[in-house]
Protein backbone atom coordinates (compact mmCIF):
# COMPACT_ATOMS: atom_id res chain seq x y z
CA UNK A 1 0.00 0.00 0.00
CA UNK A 2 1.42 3.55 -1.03
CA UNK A 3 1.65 6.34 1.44
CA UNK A 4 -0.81 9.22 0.30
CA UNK A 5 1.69 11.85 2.35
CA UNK A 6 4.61 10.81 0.40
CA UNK A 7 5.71 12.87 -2.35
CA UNK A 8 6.22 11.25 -5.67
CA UNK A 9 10.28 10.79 -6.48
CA UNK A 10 11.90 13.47 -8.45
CA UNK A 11 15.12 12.91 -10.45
CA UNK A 12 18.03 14.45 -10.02
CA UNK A 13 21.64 14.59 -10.51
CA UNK A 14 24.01 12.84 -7.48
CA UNK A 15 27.48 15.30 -8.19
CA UNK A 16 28.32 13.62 -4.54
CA UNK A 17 28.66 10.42 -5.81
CA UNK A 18 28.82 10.77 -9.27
CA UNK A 19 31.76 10.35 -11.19
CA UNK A 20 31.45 12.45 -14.34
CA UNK A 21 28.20 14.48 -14.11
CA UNK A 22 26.39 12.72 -11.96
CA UNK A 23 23.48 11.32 -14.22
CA UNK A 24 24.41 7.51 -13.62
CA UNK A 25 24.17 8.39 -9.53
CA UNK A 26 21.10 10.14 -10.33
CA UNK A 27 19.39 7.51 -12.00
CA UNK A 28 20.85 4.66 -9.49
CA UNK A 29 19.12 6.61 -6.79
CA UNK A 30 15.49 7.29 -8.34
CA UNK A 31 15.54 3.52 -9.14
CA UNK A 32 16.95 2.58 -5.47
CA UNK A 33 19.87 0.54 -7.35
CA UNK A 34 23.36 0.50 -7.15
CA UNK A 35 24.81 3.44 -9.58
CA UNK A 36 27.73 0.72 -10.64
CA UNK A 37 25.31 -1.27 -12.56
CA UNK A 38 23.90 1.70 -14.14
CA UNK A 39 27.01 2.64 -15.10
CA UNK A 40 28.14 -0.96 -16.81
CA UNK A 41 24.48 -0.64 -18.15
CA UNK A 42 24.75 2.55 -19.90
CA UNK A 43 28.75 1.44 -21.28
CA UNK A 44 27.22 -1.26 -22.74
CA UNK A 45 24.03 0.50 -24.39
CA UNK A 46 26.38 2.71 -25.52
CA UNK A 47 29.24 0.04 -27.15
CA UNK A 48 25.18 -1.65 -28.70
CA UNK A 49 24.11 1.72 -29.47
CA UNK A 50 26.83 2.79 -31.67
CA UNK A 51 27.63 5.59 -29.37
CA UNK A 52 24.19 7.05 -29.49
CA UNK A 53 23.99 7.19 -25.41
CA UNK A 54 26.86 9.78 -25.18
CA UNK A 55 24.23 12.06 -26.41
CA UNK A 56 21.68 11.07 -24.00
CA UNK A 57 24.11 11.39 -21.53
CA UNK A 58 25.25 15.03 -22.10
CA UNK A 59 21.85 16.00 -22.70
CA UNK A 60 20.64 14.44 -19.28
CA UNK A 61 23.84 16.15 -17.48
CA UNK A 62 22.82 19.58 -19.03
CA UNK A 63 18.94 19.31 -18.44
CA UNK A 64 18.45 18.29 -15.54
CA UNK A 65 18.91 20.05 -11.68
């Protein structure tokens, strides 16, 4: 059962624990997982991708917070 007093989760970037800008700490924490394993995930979307997650990536780091 939800709590009706809690207020949904927002992103944002972690720049405490991130290593770059932060948007693989971000995401780790709005998901409640480890930010090492969004990391691996997002180097390997990005080695499938042909590169197209860089993008994402930079876009993410300047958008967001």
């Amino acid at each position: 059962m939800t709590d009706p007093n809690r207020s949904p989760a927002k992103f944002h970037l972690n720049k405490r624990d991130g290593k770059l800008m932060g948007v693989c700490a971000g995401i780790a924490d709005y998901f409640g997982i480890d930010a090492t394993l969004v990391r691996i995930l997002w180097v390997v979307g990005t080695l499938a991708g042909a590169g197209s997650l860089i993008l994402v990536y930079l876009l993410i780091g300047l958008i967001a917070d």
